[in-house]
N, C-alpha and C. Protein backbone atom coordinates (compact mmCIF):
# COMPACT_ATOMS: atom_id res chain seq x y z
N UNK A 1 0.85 -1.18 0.00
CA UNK A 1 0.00 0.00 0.00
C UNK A 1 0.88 1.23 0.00
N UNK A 2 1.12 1.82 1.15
CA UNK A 2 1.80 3.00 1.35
C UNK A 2 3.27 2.68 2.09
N UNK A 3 4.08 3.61 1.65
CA UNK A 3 5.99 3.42 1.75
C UNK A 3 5.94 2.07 2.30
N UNK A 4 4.96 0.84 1.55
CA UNK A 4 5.58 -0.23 2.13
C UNK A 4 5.36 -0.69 3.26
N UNK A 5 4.40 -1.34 4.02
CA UNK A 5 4.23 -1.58 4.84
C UNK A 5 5.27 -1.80 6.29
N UNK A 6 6.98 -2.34 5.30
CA UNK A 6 7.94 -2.62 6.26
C UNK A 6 8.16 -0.95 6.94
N UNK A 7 7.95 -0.07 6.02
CA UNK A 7 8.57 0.82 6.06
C UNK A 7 7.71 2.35 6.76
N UNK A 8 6.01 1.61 7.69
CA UNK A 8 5.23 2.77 7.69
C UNK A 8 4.50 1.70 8.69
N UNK A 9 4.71 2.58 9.58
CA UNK A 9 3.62 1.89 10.90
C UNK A 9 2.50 3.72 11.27
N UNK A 10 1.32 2.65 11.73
CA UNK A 10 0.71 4.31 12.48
C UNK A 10 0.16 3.67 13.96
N UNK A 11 0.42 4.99 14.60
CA UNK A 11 0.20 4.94 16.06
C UNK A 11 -1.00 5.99 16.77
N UNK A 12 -1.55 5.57 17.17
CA UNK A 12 -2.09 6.14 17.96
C UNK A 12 -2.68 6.02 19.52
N UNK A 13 -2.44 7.21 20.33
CA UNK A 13 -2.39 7.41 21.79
C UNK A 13 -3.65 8.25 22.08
N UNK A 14 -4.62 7.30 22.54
CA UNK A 14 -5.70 8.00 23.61
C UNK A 14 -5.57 7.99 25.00
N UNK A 15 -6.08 9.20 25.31
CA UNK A 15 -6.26 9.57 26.74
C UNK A 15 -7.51 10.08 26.88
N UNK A 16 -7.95 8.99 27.71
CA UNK A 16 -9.70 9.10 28.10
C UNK A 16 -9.86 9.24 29.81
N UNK A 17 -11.00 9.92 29.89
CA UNK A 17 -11.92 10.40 31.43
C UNK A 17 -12.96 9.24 31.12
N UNK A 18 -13.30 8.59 32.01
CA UNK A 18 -14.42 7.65 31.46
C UNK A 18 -15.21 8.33 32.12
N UNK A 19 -16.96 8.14 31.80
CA UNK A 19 -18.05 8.61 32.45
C UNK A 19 -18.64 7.44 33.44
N UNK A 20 -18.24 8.08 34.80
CA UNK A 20 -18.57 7.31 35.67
C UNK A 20 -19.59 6.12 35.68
N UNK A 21 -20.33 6.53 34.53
CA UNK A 21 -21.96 5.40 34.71
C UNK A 21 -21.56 4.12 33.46
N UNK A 22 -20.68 4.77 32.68
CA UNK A 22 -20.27 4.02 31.58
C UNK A 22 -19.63 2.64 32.35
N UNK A 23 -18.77 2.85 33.80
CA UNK A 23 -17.77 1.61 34.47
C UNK A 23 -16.66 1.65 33.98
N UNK A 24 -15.53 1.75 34.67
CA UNK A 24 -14.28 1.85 34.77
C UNK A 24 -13.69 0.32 34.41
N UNK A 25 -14.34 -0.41 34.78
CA UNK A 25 -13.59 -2.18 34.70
C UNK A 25 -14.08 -2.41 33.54
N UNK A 26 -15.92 -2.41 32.67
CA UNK A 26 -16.05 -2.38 31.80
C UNK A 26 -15.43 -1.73 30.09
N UNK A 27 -14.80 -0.42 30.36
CA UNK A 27 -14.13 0.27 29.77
C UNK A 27 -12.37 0.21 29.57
N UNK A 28 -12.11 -0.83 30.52
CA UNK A 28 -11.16 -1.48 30.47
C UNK A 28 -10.81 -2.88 29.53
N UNK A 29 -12.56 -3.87 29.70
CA UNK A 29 -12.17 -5.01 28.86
C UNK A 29 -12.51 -4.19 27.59
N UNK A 30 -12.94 -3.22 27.26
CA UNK A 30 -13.24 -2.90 25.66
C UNK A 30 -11.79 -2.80 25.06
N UNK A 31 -10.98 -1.79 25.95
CA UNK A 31 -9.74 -1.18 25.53
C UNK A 31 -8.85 -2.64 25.28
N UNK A 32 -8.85 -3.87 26.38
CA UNK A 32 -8.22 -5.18 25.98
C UNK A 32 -8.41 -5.85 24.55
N UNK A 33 -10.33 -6.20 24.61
CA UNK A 33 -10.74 -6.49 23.63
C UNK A 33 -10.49 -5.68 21.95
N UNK A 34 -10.17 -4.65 22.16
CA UNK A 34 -9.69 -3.58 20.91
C UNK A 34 -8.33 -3.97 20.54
N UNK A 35 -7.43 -4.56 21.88
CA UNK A 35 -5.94 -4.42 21.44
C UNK A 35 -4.93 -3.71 21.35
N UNK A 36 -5.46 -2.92 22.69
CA UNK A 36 -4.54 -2.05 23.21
C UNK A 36 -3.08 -2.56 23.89
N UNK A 37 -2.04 -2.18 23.35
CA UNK A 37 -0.80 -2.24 23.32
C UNK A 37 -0.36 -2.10 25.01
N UNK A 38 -0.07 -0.90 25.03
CA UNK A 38 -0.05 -0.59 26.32
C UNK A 38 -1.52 0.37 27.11
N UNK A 39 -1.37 -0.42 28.31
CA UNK A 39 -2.76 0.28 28.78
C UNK A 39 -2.17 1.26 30.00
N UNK A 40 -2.42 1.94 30.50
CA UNK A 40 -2.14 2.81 31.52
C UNK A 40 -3.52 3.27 32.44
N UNK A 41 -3.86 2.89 33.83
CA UNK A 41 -5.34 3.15 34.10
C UNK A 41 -5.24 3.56 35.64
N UNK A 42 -6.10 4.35 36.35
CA UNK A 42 -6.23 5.03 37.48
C UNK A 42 -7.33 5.16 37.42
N UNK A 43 -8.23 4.36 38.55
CA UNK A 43 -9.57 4.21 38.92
C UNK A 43 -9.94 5.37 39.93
N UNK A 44 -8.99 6.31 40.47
CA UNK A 44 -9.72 7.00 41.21
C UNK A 44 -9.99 7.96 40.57
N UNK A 45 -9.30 8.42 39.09
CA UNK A 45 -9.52 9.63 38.79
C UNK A 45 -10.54 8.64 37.14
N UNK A 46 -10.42 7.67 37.19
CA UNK A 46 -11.38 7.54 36.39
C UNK A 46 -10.69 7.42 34.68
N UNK A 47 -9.13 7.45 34.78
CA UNK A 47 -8.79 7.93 32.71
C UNK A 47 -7.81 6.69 32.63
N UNK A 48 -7.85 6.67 31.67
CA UNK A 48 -6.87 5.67 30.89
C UNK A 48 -6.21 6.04 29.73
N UNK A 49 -5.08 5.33 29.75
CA UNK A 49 -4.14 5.97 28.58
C UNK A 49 -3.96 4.44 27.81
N UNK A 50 -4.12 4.59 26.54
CA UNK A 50 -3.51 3.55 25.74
C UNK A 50 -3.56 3.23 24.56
N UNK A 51 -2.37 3.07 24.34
CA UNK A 51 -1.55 3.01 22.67
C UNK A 51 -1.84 1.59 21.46
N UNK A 52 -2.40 2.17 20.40
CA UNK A 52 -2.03 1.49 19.54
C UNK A 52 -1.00 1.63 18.20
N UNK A 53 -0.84 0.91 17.82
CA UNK A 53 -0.12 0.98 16.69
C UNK A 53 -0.56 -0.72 15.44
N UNK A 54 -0.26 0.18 14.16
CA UNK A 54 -0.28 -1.21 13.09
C UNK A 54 -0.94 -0.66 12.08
N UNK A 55 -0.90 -1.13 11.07
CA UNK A 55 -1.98 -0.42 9.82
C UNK A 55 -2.88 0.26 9.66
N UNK A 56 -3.08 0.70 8.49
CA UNK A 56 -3.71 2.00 8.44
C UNK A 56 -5.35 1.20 8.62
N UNK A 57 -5.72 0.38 7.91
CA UNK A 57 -6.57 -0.84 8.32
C UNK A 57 -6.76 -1.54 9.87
N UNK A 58 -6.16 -1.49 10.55
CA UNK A 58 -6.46 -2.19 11.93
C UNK A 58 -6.56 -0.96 12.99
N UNK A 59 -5.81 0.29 12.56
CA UNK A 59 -6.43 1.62 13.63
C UNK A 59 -7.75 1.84 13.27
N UNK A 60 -8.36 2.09 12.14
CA UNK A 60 -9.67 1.85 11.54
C UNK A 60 -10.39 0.81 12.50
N UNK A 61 -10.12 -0.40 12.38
CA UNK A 61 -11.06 -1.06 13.37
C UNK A 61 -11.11 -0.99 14.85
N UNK A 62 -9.74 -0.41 15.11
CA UNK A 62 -9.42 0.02 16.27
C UNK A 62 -10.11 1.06 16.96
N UNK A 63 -10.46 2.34 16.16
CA UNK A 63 -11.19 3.31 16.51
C UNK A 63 -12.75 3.21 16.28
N UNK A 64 -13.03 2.13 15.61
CA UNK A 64 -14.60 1.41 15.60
C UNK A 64 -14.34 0.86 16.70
N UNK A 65 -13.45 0.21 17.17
CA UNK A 65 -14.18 -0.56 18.56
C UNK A 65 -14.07 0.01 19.68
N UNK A 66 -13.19 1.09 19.81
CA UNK A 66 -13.24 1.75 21.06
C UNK A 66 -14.49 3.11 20.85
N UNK A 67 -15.08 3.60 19.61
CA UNK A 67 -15.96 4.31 19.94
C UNK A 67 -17.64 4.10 20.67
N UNK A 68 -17.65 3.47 20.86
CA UNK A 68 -18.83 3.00 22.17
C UNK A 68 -18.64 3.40 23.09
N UNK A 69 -17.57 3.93 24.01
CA UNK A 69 -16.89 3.92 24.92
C UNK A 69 -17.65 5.52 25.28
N UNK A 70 -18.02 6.08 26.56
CA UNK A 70 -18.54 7.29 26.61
C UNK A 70 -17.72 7.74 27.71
N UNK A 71 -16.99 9.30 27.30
CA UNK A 71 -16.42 10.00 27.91
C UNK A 71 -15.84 10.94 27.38
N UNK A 72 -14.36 11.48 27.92
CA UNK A 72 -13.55 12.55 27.22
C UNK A 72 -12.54 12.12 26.39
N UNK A 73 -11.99 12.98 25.62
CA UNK A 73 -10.75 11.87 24.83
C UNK A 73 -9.80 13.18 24.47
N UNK A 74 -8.55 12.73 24.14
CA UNK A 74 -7.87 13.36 23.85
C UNK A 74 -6.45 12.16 22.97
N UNK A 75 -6.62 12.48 21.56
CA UNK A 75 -5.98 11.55 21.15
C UNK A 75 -4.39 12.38 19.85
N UNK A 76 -3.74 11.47 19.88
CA UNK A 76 -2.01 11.82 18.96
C UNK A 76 -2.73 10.13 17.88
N UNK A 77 -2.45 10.91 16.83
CA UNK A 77 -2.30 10.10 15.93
C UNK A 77 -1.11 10.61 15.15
N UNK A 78 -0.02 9.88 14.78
CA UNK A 78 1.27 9.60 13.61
C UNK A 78 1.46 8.99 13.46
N UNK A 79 2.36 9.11 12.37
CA UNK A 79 2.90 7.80 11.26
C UNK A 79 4.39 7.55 11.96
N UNK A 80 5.20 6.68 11.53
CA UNK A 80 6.65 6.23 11.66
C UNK A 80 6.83 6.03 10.56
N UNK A 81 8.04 6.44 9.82
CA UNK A 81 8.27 5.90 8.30
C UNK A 81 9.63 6.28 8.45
N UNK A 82 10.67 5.13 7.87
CA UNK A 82 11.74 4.87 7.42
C UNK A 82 11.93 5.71 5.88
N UNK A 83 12.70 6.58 6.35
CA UNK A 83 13.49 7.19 4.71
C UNK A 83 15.06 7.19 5.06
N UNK A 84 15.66 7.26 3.89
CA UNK A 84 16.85 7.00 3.74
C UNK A 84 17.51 8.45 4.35
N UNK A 85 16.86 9.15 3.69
CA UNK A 85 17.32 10.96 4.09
C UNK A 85 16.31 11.58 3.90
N UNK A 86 16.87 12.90 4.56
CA UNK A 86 15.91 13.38 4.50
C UNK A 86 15.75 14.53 3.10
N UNK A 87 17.11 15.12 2.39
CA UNK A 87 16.96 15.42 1.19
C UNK A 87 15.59 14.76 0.28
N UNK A 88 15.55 14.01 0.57
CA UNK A 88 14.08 13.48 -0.64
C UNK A 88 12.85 14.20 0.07
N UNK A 89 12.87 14.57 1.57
CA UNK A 89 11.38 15.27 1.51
C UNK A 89 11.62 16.93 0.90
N UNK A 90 12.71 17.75 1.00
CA UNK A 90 12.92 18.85 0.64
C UNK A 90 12.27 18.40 -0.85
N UNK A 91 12.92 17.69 -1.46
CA UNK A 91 12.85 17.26 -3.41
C UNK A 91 11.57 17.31 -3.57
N UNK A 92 10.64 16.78 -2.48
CA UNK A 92 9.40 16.57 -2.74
C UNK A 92 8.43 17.51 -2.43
N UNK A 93 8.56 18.51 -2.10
CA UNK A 93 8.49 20.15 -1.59
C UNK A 93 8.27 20.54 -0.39
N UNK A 94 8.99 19.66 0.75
CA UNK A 94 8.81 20.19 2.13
C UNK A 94 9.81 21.15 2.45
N UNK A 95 9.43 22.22 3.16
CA UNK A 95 10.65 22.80 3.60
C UNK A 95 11.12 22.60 5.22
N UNK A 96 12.20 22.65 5.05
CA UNK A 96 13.37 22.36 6.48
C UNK A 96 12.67 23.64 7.27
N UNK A 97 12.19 23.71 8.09
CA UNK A 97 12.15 24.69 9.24
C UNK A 97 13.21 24.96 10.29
N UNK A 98 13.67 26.38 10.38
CA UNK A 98 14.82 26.86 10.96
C UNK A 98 15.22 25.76 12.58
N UNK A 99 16.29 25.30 12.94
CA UNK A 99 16.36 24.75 14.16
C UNK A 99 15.84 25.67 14.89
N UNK A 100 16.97 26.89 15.18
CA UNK A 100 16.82 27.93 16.01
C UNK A 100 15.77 28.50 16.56
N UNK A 101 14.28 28.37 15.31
CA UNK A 101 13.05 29.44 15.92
C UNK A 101 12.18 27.75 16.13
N UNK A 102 12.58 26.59 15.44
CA UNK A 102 11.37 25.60 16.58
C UNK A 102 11.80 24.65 17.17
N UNK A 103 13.86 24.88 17.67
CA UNK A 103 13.99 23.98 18.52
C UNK A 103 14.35 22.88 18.14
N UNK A 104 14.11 22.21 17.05
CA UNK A 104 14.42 20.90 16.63
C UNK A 104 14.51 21.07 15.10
N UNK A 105 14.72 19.55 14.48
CA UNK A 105 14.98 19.43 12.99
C UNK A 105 13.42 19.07 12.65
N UNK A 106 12.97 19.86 11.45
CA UNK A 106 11.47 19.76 10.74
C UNK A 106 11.26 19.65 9.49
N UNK A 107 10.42 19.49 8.90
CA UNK A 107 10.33 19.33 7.52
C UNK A 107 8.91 19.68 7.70
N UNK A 108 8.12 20.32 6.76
CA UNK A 108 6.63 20.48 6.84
C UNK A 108 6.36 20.91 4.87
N UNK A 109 5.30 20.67 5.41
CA UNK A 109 4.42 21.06 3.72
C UNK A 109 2.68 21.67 4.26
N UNK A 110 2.64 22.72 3.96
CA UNK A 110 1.01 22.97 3.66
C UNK A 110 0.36 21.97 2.97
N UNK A 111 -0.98 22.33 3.63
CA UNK A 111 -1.61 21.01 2.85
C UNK A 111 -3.18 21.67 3.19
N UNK A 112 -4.40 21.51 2.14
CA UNK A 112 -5.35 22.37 2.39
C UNK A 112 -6.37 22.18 4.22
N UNK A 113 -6.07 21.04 5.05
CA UNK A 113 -6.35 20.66 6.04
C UNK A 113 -4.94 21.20 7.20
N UNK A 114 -4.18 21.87 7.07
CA UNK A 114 -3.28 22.56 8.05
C UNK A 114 -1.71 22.39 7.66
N UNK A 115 -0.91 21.62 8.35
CA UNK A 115 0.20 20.74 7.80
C UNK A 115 0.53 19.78 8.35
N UNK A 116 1.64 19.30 7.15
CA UNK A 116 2.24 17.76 7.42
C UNK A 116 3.33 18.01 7.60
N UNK A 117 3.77 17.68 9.03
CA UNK A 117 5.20 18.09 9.54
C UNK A 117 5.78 16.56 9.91
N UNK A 118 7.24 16.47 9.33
CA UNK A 118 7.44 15.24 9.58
C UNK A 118 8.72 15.46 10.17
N UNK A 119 9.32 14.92 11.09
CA UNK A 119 10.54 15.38 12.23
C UNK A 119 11.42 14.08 12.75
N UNK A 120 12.73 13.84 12.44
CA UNK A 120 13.40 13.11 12.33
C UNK A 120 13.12 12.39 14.17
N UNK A 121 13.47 11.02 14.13
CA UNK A 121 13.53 10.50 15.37
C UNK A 121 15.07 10.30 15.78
N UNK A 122 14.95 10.03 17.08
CA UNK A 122 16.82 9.73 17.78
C UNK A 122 17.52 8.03 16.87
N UNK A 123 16.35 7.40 16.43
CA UNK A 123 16.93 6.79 15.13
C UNK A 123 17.43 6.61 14.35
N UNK A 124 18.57 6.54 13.37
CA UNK A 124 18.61 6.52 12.31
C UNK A 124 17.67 6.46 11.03
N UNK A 125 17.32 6.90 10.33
CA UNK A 125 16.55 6.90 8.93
C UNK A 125 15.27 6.55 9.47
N UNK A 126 14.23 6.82 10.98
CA UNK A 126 12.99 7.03 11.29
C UNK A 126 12.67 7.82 11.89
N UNK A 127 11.53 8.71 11.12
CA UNK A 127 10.83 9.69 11.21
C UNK A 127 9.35 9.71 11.84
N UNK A 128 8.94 10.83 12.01
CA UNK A 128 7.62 10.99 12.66
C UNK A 128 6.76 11.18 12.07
N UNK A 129 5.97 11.71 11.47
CA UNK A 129 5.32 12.44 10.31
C UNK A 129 3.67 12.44 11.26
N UNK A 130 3.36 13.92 11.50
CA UNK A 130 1.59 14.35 12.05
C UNK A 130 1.03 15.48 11.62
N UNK A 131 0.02 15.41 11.23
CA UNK A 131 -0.77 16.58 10.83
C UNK A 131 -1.03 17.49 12.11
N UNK A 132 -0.59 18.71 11.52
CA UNK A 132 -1.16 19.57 12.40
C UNK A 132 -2.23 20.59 12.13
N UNK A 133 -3.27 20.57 12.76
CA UNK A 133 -4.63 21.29 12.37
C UNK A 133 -4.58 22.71 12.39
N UNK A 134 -3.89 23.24 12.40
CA UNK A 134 -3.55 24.85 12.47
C UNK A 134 -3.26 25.69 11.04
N UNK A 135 -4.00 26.95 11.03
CA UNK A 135 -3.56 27.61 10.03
C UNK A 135 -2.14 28.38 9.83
N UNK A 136 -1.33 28.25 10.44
CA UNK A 136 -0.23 28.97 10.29
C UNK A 136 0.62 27.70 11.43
N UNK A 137 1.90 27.60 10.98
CA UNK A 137 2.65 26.63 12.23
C UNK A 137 3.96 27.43 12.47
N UNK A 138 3.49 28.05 13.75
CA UNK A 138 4.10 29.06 14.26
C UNK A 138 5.11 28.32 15.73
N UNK A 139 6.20 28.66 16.20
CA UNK A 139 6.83 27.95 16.92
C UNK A 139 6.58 28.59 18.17
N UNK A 140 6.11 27.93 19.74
CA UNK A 140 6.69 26.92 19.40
C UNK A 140 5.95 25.71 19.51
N UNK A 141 6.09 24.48 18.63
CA UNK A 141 5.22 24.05 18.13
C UNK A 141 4.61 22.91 19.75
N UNK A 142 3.23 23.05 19.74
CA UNK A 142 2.60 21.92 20.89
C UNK A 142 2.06 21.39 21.06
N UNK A 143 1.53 20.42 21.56
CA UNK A 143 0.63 19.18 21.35
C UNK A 143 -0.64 19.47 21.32
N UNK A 144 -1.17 20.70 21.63
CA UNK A 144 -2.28 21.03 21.38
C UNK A 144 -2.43 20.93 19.50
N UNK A 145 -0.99 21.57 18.87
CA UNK A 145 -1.66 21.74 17.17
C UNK A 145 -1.84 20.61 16.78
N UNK A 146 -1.62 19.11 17.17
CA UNK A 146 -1.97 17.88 16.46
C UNK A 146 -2.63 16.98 17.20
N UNK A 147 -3.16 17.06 18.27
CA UNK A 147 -3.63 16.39 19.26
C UNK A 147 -5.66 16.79 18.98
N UNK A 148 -6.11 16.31 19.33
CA UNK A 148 -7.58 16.17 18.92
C UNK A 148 -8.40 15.77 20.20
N UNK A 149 -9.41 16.71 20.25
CA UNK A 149 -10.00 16.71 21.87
C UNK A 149 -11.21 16.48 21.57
N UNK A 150 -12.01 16.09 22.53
CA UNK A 150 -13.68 15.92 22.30
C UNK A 150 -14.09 14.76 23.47
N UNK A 151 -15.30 14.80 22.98
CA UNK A 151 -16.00 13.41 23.50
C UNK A 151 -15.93 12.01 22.67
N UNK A 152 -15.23 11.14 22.98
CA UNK A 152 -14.83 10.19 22.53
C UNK A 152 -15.37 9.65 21.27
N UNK A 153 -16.38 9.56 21.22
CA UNK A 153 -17.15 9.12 20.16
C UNK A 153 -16.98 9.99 18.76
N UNK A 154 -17.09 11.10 18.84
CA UNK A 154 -16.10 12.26 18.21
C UNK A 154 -14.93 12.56 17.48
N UNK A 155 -14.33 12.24 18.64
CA UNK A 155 -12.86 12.20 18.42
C UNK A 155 -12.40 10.98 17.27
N UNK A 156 -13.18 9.91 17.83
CA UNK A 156 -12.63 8.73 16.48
C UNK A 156 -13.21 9.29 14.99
N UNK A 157 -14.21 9.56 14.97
CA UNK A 157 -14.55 10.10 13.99
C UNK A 157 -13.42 11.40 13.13
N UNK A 158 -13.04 12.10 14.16
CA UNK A 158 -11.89 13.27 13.62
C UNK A 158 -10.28 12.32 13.76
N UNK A 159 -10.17 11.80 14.46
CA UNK A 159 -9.02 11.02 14.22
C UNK A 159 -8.90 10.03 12.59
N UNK A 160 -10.03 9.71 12.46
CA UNK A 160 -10.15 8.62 11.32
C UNK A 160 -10.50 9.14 9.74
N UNK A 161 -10.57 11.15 10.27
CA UNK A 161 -10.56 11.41 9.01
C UNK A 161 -9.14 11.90 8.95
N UNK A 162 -8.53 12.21 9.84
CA UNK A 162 -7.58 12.83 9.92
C UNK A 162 -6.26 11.76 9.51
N UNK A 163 -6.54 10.40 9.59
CA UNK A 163 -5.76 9.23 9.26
C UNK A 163 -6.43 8.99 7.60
N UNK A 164 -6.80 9.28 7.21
CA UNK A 164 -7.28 9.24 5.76
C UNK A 164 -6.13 10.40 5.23
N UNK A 165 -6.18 11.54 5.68
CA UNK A 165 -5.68 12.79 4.90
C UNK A 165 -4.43 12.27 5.58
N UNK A 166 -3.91 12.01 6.30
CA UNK A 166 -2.50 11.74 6.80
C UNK A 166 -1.88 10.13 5.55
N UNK A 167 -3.03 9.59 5.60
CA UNK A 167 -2.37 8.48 4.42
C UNK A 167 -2.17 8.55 2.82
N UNK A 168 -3.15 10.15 2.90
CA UNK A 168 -3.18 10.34 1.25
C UNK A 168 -1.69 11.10 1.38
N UNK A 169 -1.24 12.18 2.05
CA UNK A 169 -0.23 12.96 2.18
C UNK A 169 1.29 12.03 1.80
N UNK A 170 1.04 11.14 2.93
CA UNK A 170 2.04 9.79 2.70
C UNK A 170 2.22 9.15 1.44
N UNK A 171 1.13 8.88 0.93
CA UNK A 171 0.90 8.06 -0.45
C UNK A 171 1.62 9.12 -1.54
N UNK A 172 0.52 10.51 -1.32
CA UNK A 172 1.92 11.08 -2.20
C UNK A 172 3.30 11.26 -2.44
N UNK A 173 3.91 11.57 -0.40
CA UNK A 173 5.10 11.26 -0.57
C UNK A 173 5.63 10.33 -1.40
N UNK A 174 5.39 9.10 -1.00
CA UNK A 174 5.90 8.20 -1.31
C UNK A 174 6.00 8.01 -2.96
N UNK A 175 5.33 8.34 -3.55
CA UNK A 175 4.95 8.64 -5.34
C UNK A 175 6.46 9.42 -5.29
N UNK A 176 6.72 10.33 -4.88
CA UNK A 176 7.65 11.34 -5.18
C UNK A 176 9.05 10.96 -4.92
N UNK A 177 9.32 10.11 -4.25
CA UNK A 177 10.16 9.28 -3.67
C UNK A 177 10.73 8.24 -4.73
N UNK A 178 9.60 7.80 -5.27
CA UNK A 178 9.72 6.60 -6.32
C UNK A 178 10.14 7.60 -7.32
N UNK A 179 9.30 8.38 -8.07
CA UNK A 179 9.48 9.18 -9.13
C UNK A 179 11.25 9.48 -9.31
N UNK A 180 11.74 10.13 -8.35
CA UNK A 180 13.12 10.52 -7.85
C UNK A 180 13.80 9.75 -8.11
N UNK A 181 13.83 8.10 -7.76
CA UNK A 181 14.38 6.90 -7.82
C UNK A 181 14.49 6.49 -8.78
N UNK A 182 13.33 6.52 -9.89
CA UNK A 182 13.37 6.19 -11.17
C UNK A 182 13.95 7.03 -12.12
N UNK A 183 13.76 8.42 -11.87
CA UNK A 183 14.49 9.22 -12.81
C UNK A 183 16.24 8.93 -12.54
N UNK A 184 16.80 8.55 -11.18
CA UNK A 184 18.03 9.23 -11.00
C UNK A 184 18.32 7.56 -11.93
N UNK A 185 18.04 6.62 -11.68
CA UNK A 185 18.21 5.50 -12.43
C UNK A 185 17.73 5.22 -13.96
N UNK A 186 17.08 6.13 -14.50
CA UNK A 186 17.41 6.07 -15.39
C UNK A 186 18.22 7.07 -16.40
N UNK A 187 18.87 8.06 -15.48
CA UNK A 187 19.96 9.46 -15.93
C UNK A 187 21.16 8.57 -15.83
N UNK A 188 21.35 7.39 -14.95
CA UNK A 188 22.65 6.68 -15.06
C UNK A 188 22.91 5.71 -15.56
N UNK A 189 22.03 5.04 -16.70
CA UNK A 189 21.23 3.71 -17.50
C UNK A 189 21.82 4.48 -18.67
N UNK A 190 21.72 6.02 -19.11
CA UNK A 190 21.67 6.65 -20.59
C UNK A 190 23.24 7.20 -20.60
């Protein structure tokens, strides 16, 4: 599908308030039954934290099965993707954002839904890549611009469109990537 399955995982991290009448233990086997990775939970205050990750296909069912669930949410959805360098996202028209004014190494592209900022990891050749819902991405940058709040039921709904436009963004990358690959191979074929 997209950069390759070896090469493109997506993750996503909810943090939920459960509604007291909904049940705290009940709202727990859903999050098991869904396939939550790591769970994180505190019954006195009622929230749970927990991560998935895996295809763009199984967060999809993932966020179908946890939306039943009634309460608050607050969720991070990104990608992980392996590139060789990062020169190929500049090629592909992202620009490098200054260290100095956001602190770290960036790459971003406008995109008509806010931007796609993708930011190297302490990895070698793996990256981050999240949409951020903001009209201007002004530093310094915070989890509020890509993070997605609501009432749970909601939230999957804006997370799962927001993983659509995050996979088309990708898909293009990745077109541009190839394109690059094929031209430079065939300038050294002639």
């Amino acid at each position: 599908m997209l950069l390759h399955s070896k090469n493109l995982l997506y993750r996503i991290s909810v943090y939920v308030t459960i509604d007291p009448e909904y049940g705290f233990v009940n709202t727990i086997r859903i999050f098991k039954k869904c396939g939550a990775e790591k769970l994180k939970s505190d019954s006195i205050t009622l929230t749970i934290h927990a991560e998935f990750s895996g295809s763009y296909e199984q967060l999809s069912k993932f966020l179908d099965c946890i939306a039943e669930i009634r309460g608050s949410c607050g969720a991070e959805l990104r990608a992980l993707l392996k590139l060789a360098d990062s020169s190929k996202l500049i090629k592909c028209g992202f620009v490098r954002g200054p260290r100095q004014l956001f602190g770290k190494n960036i790459f971003y592209r406008g995109i008509q839904e806010g931007f796609l900022v993708i930011e190297p990891t302490k990895k070698e050749q793996l990256y981050v890549a999240r949409l951020y819902h903001v009209k201007r991405l002004l530093p310094p940058l915070q989890p509020s611009m890509y993070m997605v709040y609501g009432i749970l039921s909601e939230v999957t709904i804006k997370v799962k469109d927001y993983m659509e436009v995050l996979a088309r963004e990708l898909n293009s990358l990745q077109k541009c990537i190839e394109l690059q690959a094929n031209v430079k191979l065939s300038s050294t074929t002639t």
